[in-house]
Protein backbone atom coordinates (compact mmCIF):
# COMPACT_ATOMS: atom_id res chain seq x y z
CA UNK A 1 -21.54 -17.57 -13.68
CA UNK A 2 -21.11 -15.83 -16.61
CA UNK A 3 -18.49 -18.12 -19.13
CA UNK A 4 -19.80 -17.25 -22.70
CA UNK A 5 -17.92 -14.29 -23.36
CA UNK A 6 -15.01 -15.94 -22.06
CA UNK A 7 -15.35 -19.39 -24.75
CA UNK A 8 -13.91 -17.11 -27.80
CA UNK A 9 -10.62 -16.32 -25.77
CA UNK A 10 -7.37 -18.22 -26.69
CA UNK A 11 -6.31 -20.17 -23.74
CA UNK A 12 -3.84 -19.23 -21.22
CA UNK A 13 -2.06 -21.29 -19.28
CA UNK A 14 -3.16 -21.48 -15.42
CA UNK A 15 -1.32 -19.74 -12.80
CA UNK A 16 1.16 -21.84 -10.88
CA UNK A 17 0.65 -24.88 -12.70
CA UNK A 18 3.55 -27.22 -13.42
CA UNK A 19 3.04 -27.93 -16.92
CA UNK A 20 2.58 -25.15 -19.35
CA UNK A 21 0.76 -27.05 -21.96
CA UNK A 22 -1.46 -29.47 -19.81
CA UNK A 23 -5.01 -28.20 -19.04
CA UNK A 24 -5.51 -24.88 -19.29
CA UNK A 25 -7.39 -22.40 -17.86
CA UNK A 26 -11.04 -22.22 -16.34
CA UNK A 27 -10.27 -18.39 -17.41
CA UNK A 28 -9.42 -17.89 -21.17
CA UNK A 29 -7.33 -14.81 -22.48
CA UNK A 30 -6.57 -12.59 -25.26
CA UNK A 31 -3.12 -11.68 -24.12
CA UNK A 32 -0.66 -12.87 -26.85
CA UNK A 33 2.56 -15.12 -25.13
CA UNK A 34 5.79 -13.53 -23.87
CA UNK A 35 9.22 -14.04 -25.21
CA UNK A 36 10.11 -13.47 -21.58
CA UNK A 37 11.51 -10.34 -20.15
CA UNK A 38 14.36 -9.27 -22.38
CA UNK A 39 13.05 -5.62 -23.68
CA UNK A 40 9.82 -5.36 -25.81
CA UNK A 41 9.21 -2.10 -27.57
CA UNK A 42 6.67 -3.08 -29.91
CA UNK A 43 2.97 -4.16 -28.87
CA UNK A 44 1.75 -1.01 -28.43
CA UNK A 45 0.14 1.60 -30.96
CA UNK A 46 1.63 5.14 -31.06
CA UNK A 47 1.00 6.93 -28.00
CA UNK A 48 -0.43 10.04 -27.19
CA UNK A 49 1.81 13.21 -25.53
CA UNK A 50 2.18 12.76 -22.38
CA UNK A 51 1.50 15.15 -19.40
CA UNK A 52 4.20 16.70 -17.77
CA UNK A 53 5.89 14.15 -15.16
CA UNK A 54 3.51 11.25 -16.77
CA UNK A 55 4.73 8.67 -19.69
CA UNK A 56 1.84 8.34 -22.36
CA UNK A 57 0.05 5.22 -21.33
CA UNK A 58 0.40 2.20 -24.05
CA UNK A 59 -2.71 1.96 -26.43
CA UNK A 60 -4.12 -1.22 -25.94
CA UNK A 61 -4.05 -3.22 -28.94
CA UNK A 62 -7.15 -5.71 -28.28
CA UNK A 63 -10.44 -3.95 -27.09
CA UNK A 64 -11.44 -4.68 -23.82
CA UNK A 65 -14.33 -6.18 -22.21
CA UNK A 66 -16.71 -3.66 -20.62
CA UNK A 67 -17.34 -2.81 -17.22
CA UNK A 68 -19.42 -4.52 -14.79
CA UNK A 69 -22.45 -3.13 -12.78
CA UNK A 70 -22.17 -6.03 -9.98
CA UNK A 71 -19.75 -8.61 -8.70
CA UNK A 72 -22.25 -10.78 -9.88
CA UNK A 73 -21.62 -10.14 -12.96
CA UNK A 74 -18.14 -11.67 -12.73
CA UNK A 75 -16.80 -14.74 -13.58
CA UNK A 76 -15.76 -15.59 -9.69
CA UNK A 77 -16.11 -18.46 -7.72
CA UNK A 78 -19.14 -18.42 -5.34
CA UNK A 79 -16.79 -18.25 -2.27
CA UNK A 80 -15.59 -15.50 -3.16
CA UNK A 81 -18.50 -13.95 -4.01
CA UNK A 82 -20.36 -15.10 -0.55
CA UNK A 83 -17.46 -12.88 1.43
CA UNK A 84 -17.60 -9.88 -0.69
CA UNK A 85 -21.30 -10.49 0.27
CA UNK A 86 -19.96 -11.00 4.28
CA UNK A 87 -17.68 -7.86 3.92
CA UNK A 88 -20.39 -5.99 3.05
CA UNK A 89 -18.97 -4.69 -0.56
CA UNK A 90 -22.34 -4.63 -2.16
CA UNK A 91 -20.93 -2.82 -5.78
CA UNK A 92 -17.41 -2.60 -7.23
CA UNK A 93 -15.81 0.20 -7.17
CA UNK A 94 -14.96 2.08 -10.74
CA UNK A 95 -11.36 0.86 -10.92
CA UNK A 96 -12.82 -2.76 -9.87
CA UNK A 97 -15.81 -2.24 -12.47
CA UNK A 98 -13.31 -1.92 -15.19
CA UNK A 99 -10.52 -3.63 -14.18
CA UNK A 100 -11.95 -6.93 -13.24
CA UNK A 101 -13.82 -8.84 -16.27
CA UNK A 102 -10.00 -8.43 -17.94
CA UNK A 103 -7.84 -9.66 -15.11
CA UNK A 104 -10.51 -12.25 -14.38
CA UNK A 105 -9.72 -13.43 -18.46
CA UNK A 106 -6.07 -13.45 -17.78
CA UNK A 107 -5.49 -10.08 -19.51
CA UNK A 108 -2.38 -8.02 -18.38
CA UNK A 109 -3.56 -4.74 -16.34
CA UNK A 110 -2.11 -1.38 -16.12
CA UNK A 111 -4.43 1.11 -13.42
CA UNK A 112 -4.12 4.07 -11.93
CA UNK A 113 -6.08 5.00 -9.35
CA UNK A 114 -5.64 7.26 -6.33
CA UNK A 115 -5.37 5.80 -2.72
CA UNK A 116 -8.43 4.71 -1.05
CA UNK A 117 -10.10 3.81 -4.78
CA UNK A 118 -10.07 0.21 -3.94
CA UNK A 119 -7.34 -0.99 -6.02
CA UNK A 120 -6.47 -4.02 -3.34
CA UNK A 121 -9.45 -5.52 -4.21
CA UNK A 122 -9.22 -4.61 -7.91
CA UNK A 123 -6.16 -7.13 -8.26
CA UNK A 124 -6.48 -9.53 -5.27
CA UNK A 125 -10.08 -10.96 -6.36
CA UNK A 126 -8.73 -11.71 -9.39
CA UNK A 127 -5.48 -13.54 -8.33
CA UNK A 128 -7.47 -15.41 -6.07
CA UNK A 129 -10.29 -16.53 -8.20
CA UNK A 130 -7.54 -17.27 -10.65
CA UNK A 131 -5.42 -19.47 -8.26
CA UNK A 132 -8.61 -20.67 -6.43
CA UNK A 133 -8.56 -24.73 -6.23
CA UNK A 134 -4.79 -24.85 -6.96
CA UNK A 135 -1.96 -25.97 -4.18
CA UNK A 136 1.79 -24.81 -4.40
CA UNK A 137 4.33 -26.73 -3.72
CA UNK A 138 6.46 -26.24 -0.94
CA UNK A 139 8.86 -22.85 -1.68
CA UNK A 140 7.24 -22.16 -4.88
CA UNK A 141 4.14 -20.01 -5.06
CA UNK A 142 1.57 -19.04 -7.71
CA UNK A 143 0.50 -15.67 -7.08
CA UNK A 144 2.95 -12.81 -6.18
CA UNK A 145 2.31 -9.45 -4.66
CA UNK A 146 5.36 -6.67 -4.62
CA UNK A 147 4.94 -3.81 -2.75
CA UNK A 148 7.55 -1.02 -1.50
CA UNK A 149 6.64 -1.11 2.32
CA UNK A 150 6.01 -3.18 4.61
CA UNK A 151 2.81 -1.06 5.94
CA UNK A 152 1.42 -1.29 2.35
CA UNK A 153 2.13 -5.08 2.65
CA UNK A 154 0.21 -5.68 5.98
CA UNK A 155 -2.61 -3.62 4.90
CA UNK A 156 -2.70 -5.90 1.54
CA UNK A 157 -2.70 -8.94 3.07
CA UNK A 158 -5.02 -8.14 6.32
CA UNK A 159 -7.75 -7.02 2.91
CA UNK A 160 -7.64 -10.26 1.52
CA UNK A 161 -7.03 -12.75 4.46
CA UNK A 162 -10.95 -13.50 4.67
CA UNK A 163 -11.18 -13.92 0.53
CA UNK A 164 -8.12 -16.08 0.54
CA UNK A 165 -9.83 -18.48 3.37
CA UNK A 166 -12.72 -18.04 1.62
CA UNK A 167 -11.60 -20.40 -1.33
CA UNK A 168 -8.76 -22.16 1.17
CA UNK A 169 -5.96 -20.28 -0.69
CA UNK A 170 -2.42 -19.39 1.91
CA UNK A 171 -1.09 -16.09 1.96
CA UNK A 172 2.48 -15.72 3.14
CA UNK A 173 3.42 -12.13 4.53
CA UNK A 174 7.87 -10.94 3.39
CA UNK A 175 8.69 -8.40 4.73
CA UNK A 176 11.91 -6.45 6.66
CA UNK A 177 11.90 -6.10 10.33
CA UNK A 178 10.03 -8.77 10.32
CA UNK A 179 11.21 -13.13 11.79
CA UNK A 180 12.63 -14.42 8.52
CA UNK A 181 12.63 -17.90 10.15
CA UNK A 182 8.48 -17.61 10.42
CA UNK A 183 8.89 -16.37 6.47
CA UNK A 184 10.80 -19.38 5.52
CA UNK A 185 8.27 -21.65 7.54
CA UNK A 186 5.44 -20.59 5.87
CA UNK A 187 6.77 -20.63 2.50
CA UNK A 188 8.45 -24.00 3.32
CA UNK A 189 4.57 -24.71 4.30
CA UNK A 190 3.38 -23.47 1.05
CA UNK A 191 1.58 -20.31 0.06
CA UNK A 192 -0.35 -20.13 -3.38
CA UNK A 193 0.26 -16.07 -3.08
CA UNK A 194 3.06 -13.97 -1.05
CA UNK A 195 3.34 -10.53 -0.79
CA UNK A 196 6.13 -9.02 -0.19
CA UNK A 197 8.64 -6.15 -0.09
CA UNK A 198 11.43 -6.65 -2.66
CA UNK A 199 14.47 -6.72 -0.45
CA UNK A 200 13.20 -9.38 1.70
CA UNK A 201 11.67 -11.76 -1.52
CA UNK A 202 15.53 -11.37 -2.64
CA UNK A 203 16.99 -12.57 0.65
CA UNK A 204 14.37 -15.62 0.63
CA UNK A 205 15.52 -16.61 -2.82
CA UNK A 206 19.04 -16.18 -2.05
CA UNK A 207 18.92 -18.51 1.39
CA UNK A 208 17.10 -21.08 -1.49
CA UNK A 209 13.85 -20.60 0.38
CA UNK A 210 11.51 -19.55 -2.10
CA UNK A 211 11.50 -19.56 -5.87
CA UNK A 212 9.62 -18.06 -8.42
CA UNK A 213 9.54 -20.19 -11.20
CA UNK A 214 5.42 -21.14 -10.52
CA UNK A 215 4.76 -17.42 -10.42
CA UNK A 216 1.90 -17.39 -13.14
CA UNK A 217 -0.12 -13.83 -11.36
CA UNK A 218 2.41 -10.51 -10.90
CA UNK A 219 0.89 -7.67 -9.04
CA UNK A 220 3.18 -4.64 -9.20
CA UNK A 221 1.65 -2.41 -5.92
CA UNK A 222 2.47 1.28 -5.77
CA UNK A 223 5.49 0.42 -8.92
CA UNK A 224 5.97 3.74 -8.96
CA UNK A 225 7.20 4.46 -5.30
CA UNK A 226 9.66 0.97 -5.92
CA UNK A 227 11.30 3.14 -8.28
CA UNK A 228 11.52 6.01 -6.14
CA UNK A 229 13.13 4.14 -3.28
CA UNK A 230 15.64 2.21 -5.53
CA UNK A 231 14.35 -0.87 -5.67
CA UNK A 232 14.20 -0.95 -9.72
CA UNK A 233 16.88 -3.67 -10.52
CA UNK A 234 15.10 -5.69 -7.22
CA UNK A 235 11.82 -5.53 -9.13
CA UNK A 236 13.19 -6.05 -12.24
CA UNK A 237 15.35 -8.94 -11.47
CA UNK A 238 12.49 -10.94 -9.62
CA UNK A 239 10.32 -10.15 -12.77
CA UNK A 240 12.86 -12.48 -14.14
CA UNK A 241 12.32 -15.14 -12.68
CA UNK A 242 8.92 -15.42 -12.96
CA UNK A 243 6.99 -17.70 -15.68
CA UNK A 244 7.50 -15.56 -18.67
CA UNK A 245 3.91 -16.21 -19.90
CA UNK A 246 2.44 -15.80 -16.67
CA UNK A 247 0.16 -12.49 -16.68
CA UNK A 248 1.21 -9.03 -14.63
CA UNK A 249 -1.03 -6.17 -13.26
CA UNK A 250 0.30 -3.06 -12.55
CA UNK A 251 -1.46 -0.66 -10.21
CA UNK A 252 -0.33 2.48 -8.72
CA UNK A 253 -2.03 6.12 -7.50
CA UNK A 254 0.21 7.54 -9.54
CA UNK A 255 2.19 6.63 -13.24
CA UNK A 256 5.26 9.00 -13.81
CA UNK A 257 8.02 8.24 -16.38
CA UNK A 258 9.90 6.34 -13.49
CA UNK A 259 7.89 2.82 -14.39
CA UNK A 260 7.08 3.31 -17.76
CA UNK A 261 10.35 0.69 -18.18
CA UNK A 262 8.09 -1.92 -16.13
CA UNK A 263 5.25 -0.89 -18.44
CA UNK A 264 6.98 -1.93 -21.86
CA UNK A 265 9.28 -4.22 -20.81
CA UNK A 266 6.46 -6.54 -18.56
CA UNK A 267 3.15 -5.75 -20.19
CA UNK A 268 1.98 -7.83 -23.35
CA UNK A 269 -1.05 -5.26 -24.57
CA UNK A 270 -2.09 -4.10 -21.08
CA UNK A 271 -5.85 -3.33 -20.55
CA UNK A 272 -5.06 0.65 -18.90
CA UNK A 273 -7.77 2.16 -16.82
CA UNK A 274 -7.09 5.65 -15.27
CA UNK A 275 -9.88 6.68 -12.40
CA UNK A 276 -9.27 9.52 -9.80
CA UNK A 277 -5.68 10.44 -11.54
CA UNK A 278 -4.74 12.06 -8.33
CA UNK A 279 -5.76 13.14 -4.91
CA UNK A 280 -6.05 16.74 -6.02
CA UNK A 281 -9.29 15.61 -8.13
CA UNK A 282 -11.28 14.23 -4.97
CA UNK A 283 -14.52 16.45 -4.50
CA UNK A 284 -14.60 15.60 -0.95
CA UNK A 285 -11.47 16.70 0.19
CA UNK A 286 -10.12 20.10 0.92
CA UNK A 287 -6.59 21.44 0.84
CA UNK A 288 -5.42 24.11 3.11
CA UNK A 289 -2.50 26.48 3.08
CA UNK A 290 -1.79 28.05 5.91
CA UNK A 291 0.19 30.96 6.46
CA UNK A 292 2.60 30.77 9.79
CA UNK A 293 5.45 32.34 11.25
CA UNK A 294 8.36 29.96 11.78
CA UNK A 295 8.38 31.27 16.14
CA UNK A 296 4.37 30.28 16.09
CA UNK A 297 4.42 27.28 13.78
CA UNK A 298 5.38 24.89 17.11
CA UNK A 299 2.12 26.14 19.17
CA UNK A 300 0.12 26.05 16.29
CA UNK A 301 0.78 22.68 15.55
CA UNK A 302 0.35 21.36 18.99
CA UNK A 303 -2.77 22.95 19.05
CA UNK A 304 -3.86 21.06 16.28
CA UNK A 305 -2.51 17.57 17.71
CA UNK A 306 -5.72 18.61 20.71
CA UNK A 307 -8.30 18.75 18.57
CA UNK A 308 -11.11 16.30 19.09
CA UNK A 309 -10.49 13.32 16.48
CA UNK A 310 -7.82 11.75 15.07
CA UNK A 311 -4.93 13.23 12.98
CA UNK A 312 -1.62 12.14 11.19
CA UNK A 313 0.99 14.72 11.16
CA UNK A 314 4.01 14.35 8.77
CA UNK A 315 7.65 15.39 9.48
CA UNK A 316 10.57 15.26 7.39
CA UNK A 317 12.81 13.60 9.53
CA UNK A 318 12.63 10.54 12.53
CA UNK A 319 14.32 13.42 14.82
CA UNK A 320 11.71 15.59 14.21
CA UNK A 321 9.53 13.07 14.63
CA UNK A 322 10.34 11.93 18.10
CA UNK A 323 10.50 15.35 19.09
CA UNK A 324 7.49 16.62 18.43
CA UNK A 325 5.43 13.27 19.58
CA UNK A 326 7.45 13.81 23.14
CA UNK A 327 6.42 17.91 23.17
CA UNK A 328 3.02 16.75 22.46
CA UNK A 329 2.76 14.05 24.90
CA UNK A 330 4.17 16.44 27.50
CA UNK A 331 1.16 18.83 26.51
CA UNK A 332 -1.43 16.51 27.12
CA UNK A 333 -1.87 14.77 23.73
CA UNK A 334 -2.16 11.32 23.18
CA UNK A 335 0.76 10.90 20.41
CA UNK A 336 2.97 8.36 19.12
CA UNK A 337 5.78 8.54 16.65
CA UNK A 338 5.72 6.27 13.34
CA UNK A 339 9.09 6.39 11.09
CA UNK A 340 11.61 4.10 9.83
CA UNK A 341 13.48 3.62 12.69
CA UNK A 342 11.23 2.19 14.67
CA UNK A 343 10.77 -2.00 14.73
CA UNK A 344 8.31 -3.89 13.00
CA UNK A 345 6.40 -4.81 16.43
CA UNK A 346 6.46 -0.92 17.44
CA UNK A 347 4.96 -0.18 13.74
CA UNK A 348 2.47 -2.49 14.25
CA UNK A 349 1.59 -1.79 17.69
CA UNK A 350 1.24 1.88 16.89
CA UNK A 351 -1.05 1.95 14.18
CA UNK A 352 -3.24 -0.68 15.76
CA UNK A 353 -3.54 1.89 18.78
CA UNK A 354 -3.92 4.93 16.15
CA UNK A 355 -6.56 2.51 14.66
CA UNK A 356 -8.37 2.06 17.67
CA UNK A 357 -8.33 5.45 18.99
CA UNK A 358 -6.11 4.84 21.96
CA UNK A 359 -3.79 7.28 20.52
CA UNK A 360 -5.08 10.64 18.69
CA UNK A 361 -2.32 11.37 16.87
CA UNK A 362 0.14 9.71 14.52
CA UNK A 363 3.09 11.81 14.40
CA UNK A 364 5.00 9.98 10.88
CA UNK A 365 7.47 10.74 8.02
CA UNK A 366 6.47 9.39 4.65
CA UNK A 367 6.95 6.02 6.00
CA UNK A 368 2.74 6.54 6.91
CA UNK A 369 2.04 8.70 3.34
CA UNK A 370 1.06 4.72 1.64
CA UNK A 371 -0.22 1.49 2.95
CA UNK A 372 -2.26 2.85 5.77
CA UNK A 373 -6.33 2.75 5.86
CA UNK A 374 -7.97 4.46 9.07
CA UNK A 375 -11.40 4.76 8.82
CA UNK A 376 -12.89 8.23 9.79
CA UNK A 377 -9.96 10.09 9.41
CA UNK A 378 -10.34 13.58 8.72
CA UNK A 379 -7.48 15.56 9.15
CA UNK A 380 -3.96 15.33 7.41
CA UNK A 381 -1.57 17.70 8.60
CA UNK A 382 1.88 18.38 6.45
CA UNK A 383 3.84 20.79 9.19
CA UNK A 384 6.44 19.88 7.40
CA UNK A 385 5.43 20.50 3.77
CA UNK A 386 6.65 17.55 1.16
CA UNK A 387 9.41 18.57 -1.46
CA UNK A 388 7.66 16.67 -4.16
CA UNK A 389 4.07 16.88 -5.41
CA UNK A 390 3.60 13.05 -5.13
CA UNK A 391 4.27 12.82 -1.79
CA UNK A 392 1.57 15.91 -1.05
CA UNK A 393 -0.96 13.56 -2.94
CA UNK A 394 -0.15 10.25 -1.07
CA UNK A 395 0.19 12.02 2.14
CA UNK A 396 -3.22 13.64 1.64
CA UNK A 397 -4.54 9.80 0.56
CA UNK A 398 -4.67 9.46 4.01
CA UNK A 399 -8.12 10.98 4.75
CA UNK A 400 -11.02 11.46 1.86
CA UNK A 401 -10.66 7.58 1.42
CA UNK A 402 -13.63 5.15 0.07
CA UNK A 403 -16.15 8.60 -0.62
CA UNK A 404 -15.31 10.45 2.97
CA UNK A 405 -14.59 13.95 3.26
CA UNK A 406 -11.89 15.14 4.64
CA UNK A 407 -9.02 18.23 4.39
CA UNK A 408 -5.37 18.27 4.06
CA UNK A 409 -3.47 21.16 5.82
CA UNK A 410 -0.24 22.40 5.04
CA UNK A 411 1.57 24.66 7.22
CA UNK A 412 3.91 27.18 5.55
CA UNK A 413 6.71 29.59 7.17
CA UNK A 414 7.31 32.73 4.69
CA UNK A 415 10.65 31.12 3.19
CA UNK A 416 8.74 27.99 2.09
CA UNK A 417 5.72 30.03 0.18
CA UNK A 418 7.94 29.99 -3.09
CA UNK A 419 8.74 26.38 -2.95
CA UNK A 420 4.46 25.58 -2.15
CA UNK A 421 3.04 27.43 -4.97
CA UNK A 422 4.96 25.22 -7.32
CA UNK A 423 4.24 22.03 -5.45
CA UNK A 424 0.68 22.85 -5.75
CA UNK A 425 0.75 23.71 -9.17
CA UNK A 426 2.28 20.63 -10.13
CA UNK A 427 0.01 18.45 -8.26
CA UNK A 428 -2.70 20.61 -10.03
CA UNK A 429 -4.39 21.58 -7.06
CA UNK A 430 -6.12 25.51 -6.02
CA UNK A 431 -5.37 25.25 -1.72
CA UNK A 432 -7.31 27.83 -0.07
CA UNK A 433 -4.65 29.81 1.57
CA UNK A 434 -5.55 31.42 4.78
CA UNK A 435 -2.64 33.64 7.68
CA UNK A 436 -2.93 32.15 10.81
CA UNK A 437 -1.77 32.17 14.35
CA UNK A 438 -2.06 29.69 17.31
CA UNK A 439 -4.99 30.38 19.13
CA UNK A 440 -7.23 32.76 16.73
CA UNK A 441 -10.81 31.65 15.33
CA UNK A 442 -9.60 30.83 11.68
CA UNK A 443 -7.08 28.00 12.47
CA UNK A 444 -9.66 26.18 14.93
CA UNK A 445 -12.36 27.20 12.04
CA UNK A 446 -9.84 25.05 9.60
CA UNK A 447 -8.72 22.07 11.93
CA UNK A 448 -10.47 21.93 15.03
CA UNK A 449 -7.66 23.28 16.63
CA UNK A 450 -8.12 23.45 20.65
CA UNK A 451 -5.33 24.82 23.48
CA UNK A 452 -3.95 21.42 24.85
CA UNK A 453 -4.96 20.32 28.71
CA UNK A 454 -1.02 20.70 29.39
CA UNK A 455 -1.12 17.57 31.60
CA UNK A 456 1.76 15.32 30.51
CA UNK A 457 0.26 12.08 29.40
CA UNK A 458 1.91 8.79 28.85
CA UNK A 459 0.71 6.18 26.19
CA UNK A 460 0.54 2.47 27.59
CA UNK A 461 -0.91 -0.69 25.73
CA UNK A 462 -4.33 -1.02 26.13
CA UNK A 463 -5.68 -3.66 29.08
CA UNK A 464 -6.35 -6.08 26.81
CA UNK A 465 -2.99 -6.34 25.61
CA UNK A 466 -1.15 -6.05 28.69
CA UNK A 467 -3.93 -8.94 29.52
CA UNK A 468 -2.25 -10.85 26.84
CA UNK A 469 0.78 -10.19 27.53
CA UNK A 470 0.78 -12.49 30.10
CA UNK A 471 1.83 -11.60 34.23
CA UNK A 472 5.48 -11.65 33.60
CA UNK A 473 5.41 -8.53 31.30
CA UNK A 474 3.73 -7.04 34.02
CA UNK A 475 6.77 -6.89 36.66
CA UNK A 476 5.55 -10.42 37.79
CA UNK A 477 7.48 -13.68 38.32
CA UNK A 478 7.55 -16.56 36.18
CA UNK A 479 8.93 -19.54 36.30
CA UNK A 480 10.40 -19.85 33.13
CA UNK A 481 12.53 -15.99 33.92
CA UNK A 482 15.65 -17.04 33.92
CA UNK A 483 17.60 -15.25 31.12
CA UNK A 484 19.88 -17.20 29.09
CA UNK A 485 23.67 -15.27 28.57
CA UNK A 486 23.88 -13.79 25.10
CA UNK A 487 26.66 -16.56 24.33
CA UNK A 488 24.23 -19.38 24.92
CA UNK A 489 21.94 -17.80 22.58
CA UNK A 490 21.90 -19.46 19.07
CA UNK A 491 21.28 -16.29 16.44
CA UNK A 492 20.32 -17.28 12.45
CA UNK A 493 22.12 -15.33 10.26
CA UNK A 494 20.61 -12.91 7.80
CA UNK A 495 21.86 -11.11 4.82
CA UNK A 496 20.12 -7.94 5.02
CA UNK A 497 19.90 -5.79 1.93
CA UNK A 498 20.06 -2.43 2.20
CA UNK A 499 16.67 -1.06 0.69
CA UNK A 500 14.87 -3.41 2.82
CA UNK A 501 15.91 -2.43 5.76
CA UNK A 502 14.00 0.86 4.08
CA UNK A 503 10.58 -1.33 3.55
């Protein structure tokens, strides 16, 4: 373990303990105390001019420690080293080079990089070797993980479930849609890190089930999409109540103006590291515009959907959604529809059947464009295309993940042309732009695209979870069927906030 460059560093107090000034940290710090989280505007040198739709990032103030070439190199705790080992992550990636020997000394973070770049790991290793050997109290964790959906907070905590048991650490999963009587049990149970959506954290804290007070390690996940779905004074206000010396990372795919209020008001001289600034940028991926009349756009798309391999298709709208996923199933494509309006269970169920390859295609609004990893995937498919440039670069984050190749096609009807060269530009991105019509050599050239079977299909859970399932959800009897009348039946009550019901 590598401690001597650490020995120099004034101390820092350690995450989630009770007492500020007892102990200290097996991790020292450069990161100068907070005054708490009224405004700061000083800290930072002057900045440079920003780039259109960007904030200029903060100078950091105190230089920071270099990249590593191996996680051995890293001041981690064996366990955690021995699964990264187990996973098979043999070398960090560049934002985890960089990022790491800082975080690991307590320093506040602020990186950008694009979707599939392994930023999970990036600020998870470090809030767990940081919080490794500690226990929280019951309500009160150490480590805290926002994120704006609940996808994005599923995928977070299925990639560090094995590191956290690694070094006997709890995760607790808050999220919307989701029992919040199994949320209050296992923070009542005690967690040393949650992650969770911001509407449902603020429910838990309201009911008096969790507080944040022991917070010592923030991790702001995707900040900027937060602010895009109005969850800004959520964030903000559980910032709050954290321990206003505790240390915060900020990571995102992208950094407009719409955080740069998190960035001064929450981070004390932030180490910034910018890798793979946007999808656009990523060698391995190509971007297709394709020409379409508005009466051929439908059979070229379902021509698509029966290509051999997987695909996610986004829509605009959950109407659109369902539509298309039932036109496509009646064509002989194995589809399912993703969206908002859809349950938790139903979300879960269909990306673990997307996942697995019982279904082909994922047919999603932007509810799918962040928190979803599916290896192999090739194809992204915008038939709708996005109004905003950061949604074309988070949609396309879908495929070209972890060094894969992959292409992201756009279909455009001549009204929408306009509207797409100016998306592009803005996302800085040169599509190849090519006419097509359903069933000529250039679109199946592009995407694989195949006439469908035209056999109406119908998607069922796989054996194994029918299996599960048990013999009465098969039709069978059991003797426990009896239903209860809705009277008899005792309900909890909730207070739902209105942008989680959104996460």
């Amino acid at each position: 373990m590598n401690r001597t460059r650490m020995n120099d560093r004034s101390a820092r107090p350690r995450a989630g303990g009770a007492d500020a000034g007892r102990g200290g940290s097996r991790f020292g710090s450069q990161a100068p105390r907070r005054s708490g989280g009224s405004a700061r505007s000083g800290g930072y040198g002057r900045r440079p001019a920003a780039p259109q739709g960007e904030f200029a990032l903060p100078v950091t103030l105190t230089p920071a420690l270099p990249a590593v070439e191996g996680f051995a190199d890293l001041d981690m705790p064996r366990q955690l080293l021995a699964e990264l080992g187990k996973q098979g992550m043999t070398a960090p990636f560049p934002i985890q080079a960089a990022t790491l020997p800082n975080s690991l000394a307590g320093r506040d973070v602020l990186g950008r990089g694009r979707t599939g770049s392994g930023k999970t790991l990036a600020f998870g290793l470090a809030l767990l070797a940081r919080t490794a050997g500690q226990r929280a109290e019951p309500r009160q964790p150490l480590g805290l993980i926002l994120v704006p959906t609940r996808e994005l907070a599923q995928q977070v905590t299925d990639a560090l479930t094995p590191y956290a048991r690694s070094v006997g650490s709890r995760l607790a999963t808050v999220v919307g849609g989701m029992s919040i009587g199994r949320q209050t049990g296992a923070l009542r149970g005690g967690a040393e890190v949650v992650v969770a959506t911001p509407g449902r954290l603020k429910d838990l804290i309201d009911r008096g089930d969790c507080r944040l007070n022991q917070v010592g390690i923030t991790v702001l996940d995707e900040a900027d999409q937060m602010a895009d779905m109005g969850f800004m004074p959520q964030v903000t206000a559980l910032l709050d109540q954290v321990r206003p010396e505790g240390q915060r990372m900020l990571f995102s795919a992208t950094l407009d103006r719409n955080v740069d209020l998190l960035v001064r008001r929450y981070l004390t001289d932030p180490v910034v590291h910018s890798v793979d600034p946007s999808a656009g940028a990523v060698t391995t991926m190509e971007h297709h515009v394709l020409h379409v009349h508005g009466a051929d756009k439908h059979a070229a798309t379902t021509e698509i959907a029966a290509r051999d391999g997987r695909v996610i298709m986004f829509l605009d709208t959950k109407h659109a959604v369902d539509r298309l996923t039932r036109d496509l199933l009646n064509s002989g494509v194995r589809a399912a529809a993703l969206h908002g309006g859809k349950s938790q269970p139903q979300r879960t169920r269909t990306l673990a059947q997307f996942k697995t390859g019982h279904v082909g295609v994922l047919v999603a609004t932007n509810v799918a464009a962040r928190g979803i990893h599916v290896d192999n995937l090739d194809l992204v498919v915008n038939v709708d295309p996005p109004t905003d440039h950061k949604d074309y670069l988070h949609r396309g984050g879908r495929t070209a993940r972890a060094g894969e190749s992959g292409s992201v096609v756009t279909l455009v009807t001549p009204n929408q042309r306009r509207g797409m060269v100016r998306l592009m530009s803005d996302a800085g991105i040169q599509p190849q732009t090519t006419r097509i019509h359903s069933g000529d050599e250039a679109l199946s050239r592009i995407t694989g695209a195949r006439v469908p079977s035209g056999v109406p299909v119908v998607i069922t859970a796989p054996e194994a979870e029918r299996s599960r399932r048990g013999p009465s959800s098969r039709g069978g009897s059991s003797s426990r069927g009896r239903r209860r009348p809705s009277s008899a039946i005792r309900r909890e009550p909730v207070r739902r906030s209105v942008s989680d019901t959104a996460a």
